[in-house]
Protein backbone atom coordinates (compact mmCIF):
# COMPACT_ATOMS: atom_id res chain seq x y z
CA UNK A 1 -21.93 113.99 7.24
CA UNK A 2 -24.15 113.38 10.97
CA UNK A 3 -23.42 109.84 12.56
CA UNK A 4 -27.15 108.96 10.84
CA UNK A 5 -25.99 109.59 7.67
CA UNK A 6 -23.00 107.41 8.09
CA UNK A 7 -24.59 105.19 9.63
CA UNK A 8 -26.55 104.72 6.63
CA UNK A 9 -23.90 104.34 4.28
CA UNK A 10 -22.39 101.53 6.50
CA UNK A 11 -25.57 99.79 6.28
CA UNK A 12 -25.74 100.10 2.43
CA UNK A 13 -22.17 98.91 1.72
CA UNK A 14 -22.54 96.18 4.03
CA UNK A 15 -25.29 94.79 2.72
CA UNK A 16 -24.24 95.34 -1.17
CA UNK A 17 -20.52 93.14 0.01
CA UNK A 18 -22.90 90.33 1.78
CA UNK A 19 -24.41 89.56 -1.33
CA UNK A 20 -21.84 89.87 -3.94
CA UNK A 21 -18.40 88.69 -2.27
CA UNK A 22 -17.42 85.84 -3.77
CA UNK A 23 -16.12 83.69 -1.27
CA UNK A 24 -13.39 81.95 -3.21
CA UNK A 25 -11.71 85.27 -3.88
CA UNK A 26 -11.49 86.48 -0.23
CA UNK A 27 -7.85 87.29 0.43
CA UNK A 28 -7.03 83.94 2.08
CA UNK A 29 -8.51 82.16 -0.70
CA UNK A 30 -7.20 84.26 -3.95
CA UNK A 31 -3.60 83.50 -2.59
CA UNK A 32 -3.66 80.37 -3.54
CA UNK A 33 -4.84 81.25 -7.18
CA UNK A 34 -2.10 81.25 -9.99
CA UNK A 35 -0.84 84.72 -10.83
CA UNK A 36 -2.99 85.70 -13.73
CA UNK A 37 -6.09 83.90 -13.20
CA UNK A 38 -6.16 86.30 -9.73
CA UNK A 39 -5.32 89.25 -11.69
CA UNK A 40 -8.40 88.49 -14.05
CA UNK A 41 -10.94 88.06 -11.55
CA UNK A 42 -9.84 90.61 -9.32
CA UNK A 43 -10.03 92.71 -12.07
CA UNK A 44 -13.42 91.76 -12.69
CA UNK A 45 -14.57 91.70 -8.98
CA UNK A 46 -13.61 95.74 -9.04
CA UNK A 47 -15.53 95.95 -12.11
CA UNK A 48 -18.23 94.77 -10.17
CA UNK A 49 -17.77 97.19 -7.50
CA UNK A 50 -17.34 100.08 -10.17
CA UNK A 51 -20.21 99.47 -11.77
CA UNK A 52 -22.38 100.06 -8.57
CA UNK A 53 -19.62 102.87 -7.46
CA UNK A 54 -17.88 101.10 -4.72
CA UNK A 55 -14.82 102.13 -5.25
CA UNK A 56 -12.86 106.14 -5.69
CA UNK A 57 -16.24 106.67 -3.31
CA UNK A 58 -14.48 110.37 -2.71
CA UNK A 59 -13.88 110.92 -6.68
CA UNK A 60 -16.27 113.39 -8.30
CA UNK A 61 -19.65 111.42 -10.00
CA UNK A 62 -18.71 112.83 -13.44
CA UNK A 63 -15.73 110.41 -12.99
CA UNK A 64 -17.62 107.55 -11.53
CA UNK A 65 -17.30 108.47 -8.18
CA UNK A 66 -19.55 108.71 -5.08
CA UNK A 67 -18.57 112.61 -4.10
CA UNK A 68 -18.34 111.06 -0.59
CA UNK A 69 -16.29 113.16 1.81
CA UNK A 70 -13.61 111.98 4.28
CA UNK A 71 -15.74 109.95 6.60
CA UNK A 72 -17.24 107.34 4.34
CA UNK A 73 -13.67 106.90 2.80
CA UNK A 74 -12.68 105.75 6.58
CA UNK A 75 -15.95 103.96 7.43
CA UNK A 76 -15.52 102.59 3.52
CA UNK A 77 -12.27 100.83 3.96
CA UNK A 78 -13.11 99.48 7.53
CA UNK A 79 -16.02 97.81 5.88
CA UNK A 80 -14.10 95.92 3.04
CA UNK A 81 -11.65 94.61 5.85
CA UNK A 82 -14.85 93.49 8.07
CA UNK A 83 -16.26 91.82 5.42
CA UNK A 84 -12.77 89.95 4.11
CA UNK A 85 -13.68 91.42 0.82
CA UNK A 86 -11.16 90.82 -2.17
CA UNK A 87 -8.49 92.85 -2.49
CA UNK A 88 -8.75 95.89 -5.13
CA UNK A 89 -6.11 94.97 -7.53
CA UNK A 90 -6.07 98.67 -8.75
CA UNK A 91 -5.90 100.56 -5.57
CA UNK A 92 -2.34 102.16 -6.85
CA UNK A 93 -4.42 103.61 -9.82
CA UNK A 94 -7.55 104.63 -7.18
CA UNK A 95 -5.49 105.78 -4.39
CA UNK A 96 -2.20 107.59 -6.25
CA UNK A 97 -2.42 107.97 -10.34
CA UNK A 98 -6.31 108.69 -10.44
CA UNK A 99 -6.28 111.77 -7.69
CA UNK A 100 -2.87 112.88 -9.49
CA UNK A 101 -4.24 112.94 -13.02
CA UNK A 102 -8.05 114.30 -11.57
CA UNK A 103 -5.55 116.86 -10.17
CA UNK A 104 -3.56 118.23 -12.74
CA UNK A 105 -4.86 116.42 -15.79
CA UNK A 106 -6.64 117.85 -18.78
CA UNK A 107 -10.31 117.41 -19.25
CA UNK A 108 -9.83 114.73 -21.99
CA UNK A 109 -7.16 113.07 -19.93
CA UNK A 110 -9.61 112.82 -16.63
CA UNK A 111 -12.38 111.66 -18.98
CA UNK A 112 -10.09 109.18 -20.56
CA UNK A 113 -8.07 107.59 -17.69
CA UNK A 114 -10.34 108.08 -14.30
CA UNK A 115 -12.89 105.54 -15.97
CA UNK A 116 -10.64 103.27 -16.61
CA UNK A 117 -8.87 103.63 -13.42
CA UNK A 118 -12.07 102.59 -11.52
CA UNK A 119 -13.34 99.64 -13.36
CA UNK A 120 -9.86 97.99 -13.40
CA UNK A 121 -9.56 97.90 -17.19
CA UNK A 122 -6.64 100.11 -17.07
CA UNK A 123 -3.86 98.75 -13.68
CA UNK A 124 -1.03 101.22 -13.41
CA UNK A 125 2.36 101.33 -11.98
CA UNK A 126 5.05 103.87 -10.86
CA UNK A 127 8.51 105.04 -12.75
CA UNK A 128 9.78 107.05 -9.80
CA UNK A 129 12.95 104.87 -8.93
CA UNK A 130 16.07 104.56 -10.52
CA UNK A 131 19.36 102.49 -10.02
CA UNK A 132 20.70 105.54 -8.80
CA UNK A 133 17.36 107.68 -7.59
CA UNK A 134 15.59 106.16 -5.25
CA UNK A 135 15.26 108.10 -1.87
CA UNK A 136 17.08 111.11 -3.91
CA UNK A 137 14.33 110.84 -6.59
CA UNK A 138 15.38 114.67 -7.72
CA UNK A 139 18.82 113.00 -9.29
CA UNK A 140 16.73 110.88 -11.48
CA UNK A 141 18.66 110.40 -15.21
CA UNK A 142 16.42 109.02 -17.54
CA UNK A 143 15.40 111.10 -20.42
CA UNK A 144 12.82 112.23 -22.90
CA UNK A 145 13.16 114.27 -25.66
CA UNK A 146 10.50 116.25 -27.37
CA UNK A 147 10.68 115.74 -31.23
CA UNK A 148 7.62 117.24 -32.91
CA UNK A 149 4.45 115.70 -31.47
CA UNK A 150 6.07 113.06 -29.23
CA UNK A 151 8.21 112.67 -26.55
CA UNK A 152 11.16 110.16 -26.98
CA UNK A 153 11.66 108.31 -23.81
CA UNK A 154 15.18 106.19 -23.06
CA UNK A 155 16.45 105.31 -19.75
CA UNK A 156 15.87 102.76 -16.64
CA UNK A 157 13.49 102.45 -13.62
CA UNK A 158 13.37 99.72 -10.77
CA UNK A 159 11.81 98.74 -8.02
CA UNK A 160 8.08 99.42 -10.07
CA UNK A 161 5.45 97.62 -8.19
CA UNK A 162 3.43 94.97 -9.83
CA UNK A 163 4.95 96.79 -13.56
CA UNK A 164 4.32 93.17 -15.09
CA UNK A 165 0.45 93.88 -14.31
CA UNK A 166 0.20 97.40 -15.36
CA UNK A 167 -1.62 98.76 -18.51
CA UNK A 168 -0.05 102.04 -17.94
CA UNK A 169 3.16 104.09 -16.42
CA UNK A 170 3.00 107.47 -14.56
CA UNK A 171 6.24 108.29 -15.38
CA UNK A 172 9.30 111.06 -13.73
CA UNK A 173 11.71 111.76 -16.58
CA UNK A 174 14.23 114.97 -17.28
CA UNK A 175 13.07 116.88 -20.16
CA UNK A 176 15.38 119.74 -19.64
CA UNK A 177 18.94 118.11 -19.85
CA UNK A 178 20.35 121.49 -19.13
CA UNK A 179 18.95 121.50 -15.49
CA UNK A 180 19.16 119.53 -12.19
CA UNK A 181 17.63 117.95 -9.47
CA UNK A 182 13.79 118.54 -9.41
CA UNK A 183 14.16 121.59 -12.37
CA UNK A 184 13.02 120.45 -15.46
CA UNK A 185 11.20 116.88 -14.75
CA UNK A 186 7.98 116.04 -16.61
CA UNK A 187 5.58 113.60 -15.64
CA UNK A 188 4.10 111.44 -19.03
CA UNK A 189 1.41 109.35 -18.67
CA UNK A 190 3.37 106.15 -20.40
CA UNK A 191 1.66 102.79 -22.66
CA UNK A 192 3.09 99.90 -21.10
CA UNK A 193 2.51 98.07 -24.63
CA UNK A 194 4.56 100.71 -26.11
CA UNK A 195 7.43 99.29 -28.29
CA UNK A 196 10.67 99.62 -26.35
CA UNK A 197 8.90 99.00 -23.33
CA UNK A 198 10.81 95.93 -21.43
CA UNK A 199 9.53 94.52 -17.90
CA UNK A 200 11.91 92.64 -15.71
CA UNK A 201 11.40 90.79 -12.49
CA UNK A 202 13.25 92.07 -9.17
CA UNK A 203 12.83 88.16 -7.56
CA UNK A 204 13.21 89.04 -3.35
CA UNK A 205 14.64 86.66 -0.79
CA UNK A 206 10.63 85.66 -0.46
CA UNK A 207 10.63 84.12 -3.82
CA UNK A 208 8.35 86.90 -4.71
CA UNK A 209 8.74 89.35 -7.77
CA UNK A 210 6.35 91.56 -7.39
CA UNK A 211 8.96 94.55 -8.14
CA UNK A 212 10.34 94.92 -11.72
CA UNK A 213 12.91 96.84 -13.33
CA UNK A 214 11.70 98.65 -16.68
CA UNK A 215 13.89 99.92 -19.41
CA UNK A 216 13.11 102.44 -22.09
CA UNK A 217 14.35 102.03 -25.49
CA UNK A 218 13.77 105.41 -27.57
CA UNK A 219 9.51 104.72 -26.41
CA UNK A 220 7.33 107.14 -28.21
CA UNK A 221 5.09 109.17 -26.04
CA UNK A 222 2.55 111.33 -27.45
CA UNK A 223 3.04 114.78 -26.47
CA UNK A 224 -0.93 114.88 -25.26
CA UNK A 225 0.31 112.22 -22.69
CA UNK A 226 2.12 114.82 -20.40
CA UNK A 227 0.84 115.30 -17.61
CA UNK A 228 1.01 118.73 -15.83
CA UNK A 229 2.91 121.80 -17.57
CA UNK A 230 6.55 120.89 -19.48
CA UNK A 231 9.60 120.36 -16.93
CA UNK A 232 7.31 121.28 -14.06
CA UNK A 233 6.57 117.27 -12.80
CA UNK A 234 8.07 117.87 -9.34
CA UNK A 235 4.66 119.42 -8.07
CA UNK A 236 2.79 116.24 -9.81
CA UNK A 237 5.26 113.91 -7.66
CA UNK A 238 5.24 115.43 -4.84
CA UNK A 239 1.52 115.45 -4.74
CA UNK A 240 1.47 112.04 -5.83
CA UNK A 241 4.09 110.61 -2.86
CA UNK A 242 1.45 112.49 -0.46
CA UNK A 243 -1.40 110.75 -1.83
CA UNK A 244 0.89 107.37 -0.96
CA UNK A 245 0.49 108.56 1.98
CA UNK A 246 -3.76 109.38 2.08
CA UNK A 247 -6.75 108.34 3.92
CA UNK A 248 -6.38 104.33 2.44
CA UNK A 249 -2.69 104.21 3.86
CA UNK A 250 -3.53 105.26 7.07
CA UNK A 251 -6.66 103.46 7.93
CA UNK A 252 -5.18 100.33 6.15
CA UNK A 253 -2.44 100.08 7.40
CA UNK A 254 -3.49 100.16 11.33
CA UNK A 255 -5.72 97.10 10.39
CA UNK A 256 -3.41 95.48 8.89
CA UNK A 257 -1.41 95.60 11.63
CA UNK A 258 -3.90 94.48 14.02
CA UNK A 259 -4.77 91.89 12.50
CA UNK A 260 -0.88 90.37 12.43
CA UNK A 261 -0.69 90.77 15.99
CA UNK A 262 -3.89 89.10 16.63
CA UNK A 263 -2.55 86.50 14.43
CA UNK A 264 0.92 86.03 16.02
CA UNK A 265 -1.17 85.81 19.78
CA UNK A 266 -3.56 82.84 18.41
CA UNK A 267 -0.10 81.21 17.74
CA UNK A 268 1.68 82.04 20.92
CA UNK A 269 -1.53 80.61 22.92
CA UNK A 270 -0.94 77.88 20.62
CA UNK A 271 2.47 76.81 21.50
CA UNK A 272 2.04 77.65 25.11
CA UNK A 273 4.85 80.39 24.71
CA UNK A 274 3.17 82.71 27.91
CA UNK A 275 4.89 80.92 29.84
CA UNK A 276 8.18 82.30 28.83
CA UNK A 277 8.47 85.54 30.81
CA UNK A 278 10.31 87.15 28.12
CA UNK A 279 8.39 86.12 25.49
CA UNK A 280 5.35 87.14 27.15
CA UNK A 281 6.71 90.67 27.84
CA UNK A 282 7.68 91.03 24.05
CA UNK A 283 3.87 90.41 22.96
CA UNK A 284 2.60 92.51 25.18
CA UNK A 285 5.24 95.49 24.37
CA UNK A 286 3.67 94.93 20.25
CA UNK A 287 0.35 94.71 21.85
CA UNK A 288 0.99 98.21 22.83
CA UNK A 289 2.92 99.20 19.76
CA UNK A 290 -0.10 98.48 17.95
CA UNK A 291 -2.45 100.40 19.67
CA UNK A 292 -0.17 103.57 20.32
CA UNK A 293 0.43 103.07 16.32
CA UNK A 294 -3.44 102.95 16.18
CA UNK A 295 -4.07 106.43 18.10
CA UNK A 296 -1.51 108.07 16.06
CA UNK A 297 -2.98 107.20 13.10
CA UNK A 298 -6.26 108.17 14.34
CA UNK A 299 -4.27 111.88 14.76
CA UNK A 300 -3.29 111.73 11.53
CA UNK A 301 -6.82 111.57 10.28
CA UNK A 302 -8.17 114.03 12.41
CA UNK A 303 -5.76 116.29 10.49
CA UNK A 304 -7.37 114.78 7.00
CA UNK A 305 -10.56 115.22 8.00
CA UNK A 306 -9.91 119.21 9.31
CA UNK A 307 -6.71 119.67 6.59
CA UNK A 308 -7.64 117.69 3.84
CA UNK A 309 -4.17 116.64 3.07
CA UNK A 310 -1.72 114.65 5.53
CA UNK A 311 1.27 116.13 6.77
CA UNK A 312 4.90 115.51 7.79
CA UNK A 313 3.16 113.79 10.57
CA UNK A 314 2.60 110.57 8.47
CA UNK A 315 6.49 110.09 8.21
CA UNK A 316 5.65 109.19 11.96
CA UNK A 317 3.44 106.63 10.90
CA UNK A 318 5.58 105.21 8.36
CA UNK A 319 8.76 104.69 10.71
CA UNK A 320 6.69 103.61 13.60
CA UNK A 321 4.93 101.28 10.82
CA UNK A 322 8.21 99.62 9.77
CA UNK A 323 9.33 99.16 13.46
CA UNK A 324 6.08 96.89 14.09
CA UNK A 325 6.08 95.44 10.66
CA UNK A 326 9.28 94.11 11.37
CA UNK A 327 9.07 92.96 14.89
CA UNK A 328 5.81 90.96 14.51
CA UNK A 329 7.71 88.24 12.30
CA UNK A 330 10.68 88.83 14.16
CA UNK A 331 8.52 87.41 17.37
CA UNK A 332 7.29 84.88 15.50
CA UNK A 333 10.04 83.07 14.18
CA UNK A 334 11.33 82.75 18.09
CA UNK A 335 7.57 81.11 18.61
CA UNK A 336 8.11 78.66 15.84
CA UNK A 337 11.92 78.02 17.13
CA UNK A 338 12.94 75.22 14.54
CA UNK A 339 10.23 74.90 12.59
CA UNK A 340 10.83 78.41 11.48
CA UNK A 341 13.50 77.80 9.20
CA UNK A 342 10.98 75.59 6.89
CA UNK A 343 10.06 77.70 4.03
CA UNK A 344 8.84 76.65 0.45
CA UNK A 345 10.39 78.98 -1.98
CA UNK A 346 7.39 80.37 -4.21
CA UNK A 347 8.71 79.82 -8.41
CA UNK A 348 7.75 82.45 -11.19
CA UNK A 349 4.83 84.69 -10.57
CA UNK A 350 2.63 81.72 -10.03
CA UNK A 351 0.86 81.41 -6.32
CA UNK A 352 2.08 83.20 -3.04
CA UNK A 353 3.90 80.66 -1.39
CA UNK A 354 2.33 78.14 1.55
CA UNK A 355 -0.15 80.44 3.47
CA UNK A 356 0.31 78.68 6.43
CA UNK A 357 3.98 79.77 6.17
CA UNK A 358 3.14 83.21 7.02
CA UNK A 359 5.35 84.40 9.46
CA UNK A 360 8.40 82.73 7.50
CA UNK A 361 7.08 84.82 5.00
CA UNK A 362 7.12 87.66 6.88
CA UNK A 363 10.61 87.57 8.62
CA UNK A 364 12.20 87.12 4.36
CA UNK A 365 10.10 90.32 3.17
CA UNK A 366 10.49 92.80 6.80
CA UNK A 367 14.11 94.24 5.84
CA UNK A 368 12.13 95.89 3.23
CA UNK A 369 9.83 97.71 5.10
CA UNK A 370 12.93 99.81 6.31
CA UNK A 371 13.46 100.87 2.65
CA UNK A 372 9.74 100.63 0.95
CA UNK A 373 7.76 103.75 0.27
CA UNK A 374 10.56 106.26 2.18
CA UNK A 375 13.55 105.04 4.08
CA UNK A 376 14.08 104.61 7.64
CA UNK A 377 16.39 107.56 7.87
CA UNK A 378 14.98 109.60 5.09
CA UNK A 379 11.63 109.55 7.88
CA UNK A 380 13.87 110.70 10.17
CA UNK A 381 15.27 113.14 8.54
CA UNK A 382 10.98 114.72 7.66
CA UNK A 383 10.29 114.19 11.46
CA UNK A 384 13.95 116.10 12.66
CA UNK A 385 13.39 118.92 9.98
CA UNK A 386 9.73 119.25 9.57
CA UNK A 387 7.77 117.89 12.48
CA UNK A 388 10.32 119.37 15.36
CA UNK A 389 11.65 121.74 13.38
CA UNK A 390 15.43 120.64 14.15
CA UNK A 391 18.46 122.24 12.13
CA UNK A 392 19.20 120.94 8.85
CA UNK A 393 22.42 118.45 9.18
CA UNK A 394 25.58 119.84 8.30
């Protein structure tokens, strides 16, 4: 697509999110919304944007996509965060499960789910980790048996993201008990209503429980639900971890970032804290940080845009991600010196907290970061091995 072209399409989307955003659903607004009234009209606000295809803009049209290439996915999501648009509540579905099941699914199972996926009527989550698989996913222990024309699922996943929201569960199981490590996992395509099905909340030192623990009590799958070939899942994961790691990661993320830092500055000017020599030269080392995390990113999409698919080079961007992720709160709290130990403690899934406790916030939730989506040293470990092309450890 020519810069015209593009052009174009920026002028069309911007227009279309002028005159439909709702203003009391903007992101700083549908915080302070209880828990499931947000979920409902978020859901409905990407309904909106389905129905006029504003959202899986690369997904094929006979899905309800746009067949938009690489560029207007970029140009797409720097759009929605120019115009404060609402967040999409299904973007794990959009940005993970729907390329994964367009992928490898069957014909009835694309025509079936990717719908769904795009219009928010269907929210999905993950059953990757275990108690005892989470950054060695390939030990995963929890089992499904194949008894006629269902699968029989029992075992235990945690740290599933937003599982109290989700209609449905792309879930890793073994299938061949007489195998090990990634040999003989499935991937099935799981009912969260299913009976047997039981969602916990994982509550975090934020007062948030966004993560649950799900257990599996002899669930009946229908065998049509697997996804992919029998005991051959790994591929399916693997793809789907890259996809984690796509076009809306990337591009998100670096605004996101950018727009903390700008954030912690307004308060620094604020309180006056330039003066503080060491202060000062902290900001301006995650000023920096920011923007050498920005051109690396923008690497990373040159390689989408001539590859198609990101490489071991976005294990960079994660670690480098978590290192300013953690350090902008860390910053802040020194800014707000006393005051930063004032925090009110969100209870149940109701609200996010005091917005204008932010960085408070922030600082409770950053040890995560080093764990979330990959660990801290399994990124190392990608970038030794795959991006320098170091020796494996002995």
């Amino acid at each position: 697509m020519g810069e015209t072209e593009l052009g174009a399409f920026r002028d069309e989307l911007r227009g279309w999110l002028e005159r439909n955003v709702p203003d009391d659903l903007r992101p700083e607004n549908a915080a302070r919304l209880p828990d499931e009234e947000r979920q409902r009209r978020l859901r409905a606000w990407q309904h909106q944007l389905a129905d006029a295809r504003w959202v899986g803009i690369t997904w094929p049209r006979a899905y309800g996509g746009r067949d938009a290439g690489i560029p207007e996915q970029i140009a797409y999501v720097e759009e929605m965060s120019r115009a404060r648009a609402p967040e999409i509540v299904g973007n794990l579905g959009i940005g993970i499960a729907g390329p994964t099941i367009l992928a490898y699914g069957t014909e009835a199972q694309k025509q079936r789910f990717a719908p769904r996926i795009l219009t928010a009527e269907d929210l999905w989550c993950f059953g990757f980790s275990e108690p005892g698989a989470g950054s060695d996913l390939a030990s995963l222990r929890t089992q499904a048996t194949l008894k006629g024309d269902a699968f029989e699922v029992t075992g235990q996943k945690a740290w599933t993201t937003l599982g109290h929201h989700a209609d449905w569960c792309m879930l890793l199981c073994r299938t061949d008990p007489e195998t090990r490590r990634a040999k003989g996992i499935s991937c099935l395509l799981v009912d969260m209503r299913s009976p047997g099905v039981a969602v916990r909340p994982l509550r975090q030192m934020t007062g948030d429980a966004e993560f649950n623990e799900i257990f599996f009590d002899a669930v009946k799958v229908p065998r049509e639900n697997l996804l992919g070939e029998l005991h051959e899942g790994w591929q399916l994961a693997v793809a789907a971890l890259q996809n984690e790691r796509g076009i809306l990661y990337v591009v998100s993320m670096q605004i996101v970032l950018a727009e903390a830092r700008d954030r912690l500055l307004a308060v620094a000017r604020e309180r006056d804290a330039t003066r503080d020599p060491r202060l000062r030269q902290a900001l301006a080392g995650l000023y920096l940080g920011t923007e050498i995390f920005r051109v690396t990113c923008q690497r990373t999409l040159d390689r989408l845009l001539r590859m198609g698919m990101p490489g071991p080079e976005a294990s960079i961007i994660k670690l480098h991600w978590t290192e300013l992720t953690q350090t902008v709160p860390q910053l802040g709290m020194q800014l707000l010196g006393p005051a930063g130990l004032l925090y009110d403690t969100p209870r149940g899934r109701d609200g996010g907290g005091n917005p204008a406790q932010w960085l408070q916030r922030g600082f409770l939730g950053a040890p995560a970061a080093s764990i979330a989506s990959g660990t801290s040293e399994i990124m190392r470990g990608i970038i030794a091995m795959q991006v320098l092309g170091l020796p494996r450890g002995v």
